[in-house]
Protein backbone atom coordinates (compact mmCIF):
# COMPACT_ATOMS: atom_id res chain seq x y z
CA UNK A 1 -5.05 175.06 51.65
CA UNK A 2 -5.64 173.04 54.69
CA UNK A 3 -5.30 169.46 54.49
CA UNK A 4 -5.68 166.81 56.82
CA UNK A 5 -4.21 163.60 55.86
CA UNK A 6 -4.47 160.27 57.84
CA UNK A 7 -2.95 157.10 57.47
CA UNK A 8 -2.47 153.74 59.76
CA UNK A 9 -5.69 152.21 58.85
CA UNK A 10 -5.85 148.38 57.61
CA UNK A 11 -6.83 144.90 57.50
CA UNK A 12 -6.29 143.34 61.25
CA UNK A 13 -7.45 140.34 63.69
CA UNK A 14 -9.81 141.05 66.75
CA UNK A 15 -7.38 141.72 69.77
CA UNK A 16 -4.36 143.44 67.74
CA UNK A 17 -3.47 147.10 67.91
CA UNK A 18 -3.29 150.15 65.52
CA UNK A 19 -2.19 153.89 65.34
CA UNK A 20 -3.68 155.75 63.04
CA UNK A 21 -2.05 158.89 62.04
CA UNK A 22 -3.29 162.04 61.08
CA UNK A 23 -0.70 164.90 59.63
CA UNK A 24 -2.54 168.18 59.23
CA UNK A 25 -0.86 171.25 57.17
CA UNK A 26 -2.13 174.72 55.88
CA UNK A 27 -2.86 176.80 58.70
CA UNK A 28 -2.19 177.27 62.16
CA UNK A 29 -4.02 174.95 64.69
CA UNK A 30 -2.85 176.26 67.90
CA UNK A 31 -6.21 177.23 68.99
CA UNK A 32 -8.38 174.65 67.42
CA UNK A 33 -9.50 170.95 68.64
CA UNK A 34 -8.45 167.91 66.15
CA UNK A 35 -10.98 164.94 66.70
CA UNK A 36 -11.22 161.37 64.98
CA UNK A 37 -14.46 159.97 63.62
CA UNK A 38 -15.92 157.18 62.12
CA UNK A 39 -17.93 155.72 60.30
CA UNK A 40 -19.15 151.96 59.72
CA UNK A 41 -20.96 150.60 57.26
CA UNK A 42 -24.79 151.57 56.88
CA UNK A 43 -24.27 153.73 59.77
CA UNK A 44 -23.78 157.22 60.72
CA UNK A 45 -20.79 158.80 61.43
CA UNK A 46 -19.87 159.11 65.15
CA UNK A 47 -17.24 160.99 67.11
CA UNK A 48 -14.54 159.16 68.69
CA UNK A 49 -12.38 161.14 70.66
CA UNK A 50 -10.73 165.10 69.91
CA UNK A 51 -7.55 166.67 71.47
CA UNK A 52 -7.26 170.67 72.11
CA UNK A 53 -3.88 171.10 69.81
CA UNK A 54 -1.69 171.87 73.24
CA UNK A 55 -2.87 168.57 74.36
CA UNK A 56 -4.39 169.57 77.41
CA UNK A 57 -7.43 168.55 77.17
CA UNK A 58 -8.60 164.75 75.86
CA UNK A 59 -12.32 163.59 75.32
CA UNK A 60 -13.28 160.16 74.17
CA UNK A 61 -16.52 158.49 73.15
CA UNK A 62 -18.21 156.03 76.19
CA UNK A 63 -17.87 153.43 73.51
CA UNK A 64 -14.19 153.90 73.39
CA UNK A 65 -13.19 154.59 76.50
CA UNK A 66 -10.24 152.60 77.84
CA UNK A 67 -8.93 151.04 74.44
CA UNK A 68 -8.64 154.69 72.55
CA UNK A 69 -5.89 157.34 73.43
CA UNK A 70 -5.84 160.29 71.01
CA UNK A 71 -2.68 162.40 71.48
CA UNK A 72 -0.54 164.57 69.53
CA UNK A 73 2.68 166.07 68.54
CA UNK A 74 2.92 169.79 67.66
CA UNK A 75 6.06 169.40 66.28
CA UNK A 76 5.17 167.45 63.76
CA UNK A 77 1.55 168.82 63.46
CA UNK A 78 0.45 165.00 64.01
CA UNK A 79 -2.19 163.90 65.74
CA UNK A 80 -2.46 159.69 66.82
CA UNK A 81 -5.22 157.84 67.57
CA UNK A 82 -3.51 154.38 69.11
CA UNK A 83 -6.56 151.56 69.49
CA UNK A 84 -6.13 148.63 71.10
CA UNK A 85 -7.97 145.52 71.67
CA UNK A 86 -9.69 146.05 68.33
CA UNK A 87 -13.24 144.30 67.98
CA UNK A 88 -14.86 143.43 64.49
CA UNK A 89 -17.28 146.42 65.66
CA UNK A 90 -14.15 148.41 65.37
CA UNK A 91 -14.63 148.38 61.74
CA UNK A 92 -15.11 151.42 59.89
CA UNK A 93 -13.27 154.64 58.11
CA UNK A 94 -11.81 156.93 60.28
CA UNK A 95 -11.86 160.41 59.33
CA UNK A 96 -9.33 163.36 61.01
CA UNK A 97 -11.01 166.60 61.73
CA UNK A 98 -9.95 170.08 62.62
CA UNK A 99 -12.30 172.89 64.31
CA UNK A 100 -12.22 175.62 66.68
CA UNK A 101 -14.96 173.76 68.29
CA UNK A 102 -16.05 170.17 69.20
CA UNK A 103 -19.16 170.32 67.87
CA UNK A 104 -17.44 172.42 64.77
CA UNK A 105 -15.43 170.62 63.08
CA UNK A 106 -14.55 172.96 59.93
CA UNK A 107 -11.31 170.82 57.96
CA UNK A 108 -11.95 167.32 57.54
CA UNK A 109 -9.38 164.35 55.85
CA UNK A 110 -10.58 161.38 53.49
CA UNK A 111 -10.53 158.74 56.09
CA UNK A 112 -8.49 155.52 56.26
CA UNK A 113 -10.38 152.17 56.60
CA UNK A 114 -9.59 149.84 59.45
CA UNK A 115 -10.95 146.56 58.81
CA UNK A 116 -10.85 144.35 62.18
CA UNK A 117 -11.44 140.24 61.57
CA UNK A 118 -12.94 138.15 64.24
């Protein structure tokens, strides 16, 4: 069963950092992309940035450019998303995703909620 599992979210003042974690399990990703979402309230969910699982390849959202860096550790079959600068538009539930495609995301995680104050 694959699971995706993230983690690193929370409650946080405009201008501080986070890394939010996302430990995925159940299959083999080798070949796949792992992305980062997310969502804010009364909006849609939007893609942030995605990794190929070598880590060859990054690709971020315009919107995020420049205070996002996705990047990952096969060892641990972890994938990061460190933010910094974090605006109270930062605010929303982050969701991990897994697919062989960026625009197919099959295996998707619960989310964790970052919360950013002004």
């Amino acid at each position: 069963q694959v699971q995706l599992v993230e983690s690193g979210g929370g409650l946080v003042q405009a201008g501080a950092s986070l890394r939010l974690s996302c430990v995925a399990s159940g299959r083999t990703f080798s070949s796949y992309f792992m992305g980062w979402f997310r969502q804010a309230p009364g909006k849609e969910r939007e893609f942030v940035a995605a990794i190929s699982w070598g880590g060859d390849n990054t690709y971020y959202a315009d919107s995020v450019k420049g205070r996002f860096t996705i990047s990952g550790d096969n060892a641990k079959n972890t994938v990061y998303l460190q933010i910094v600068s974090l605006k109270p538009e930062d605010t929303a539930v982050y969701y991990c995703a897994a697919g062989p495609l960026l625009r197919q995301m099959d295996y998707w995680g619960k989310g964790t909620l970052v919360t950013v104050s002004s």
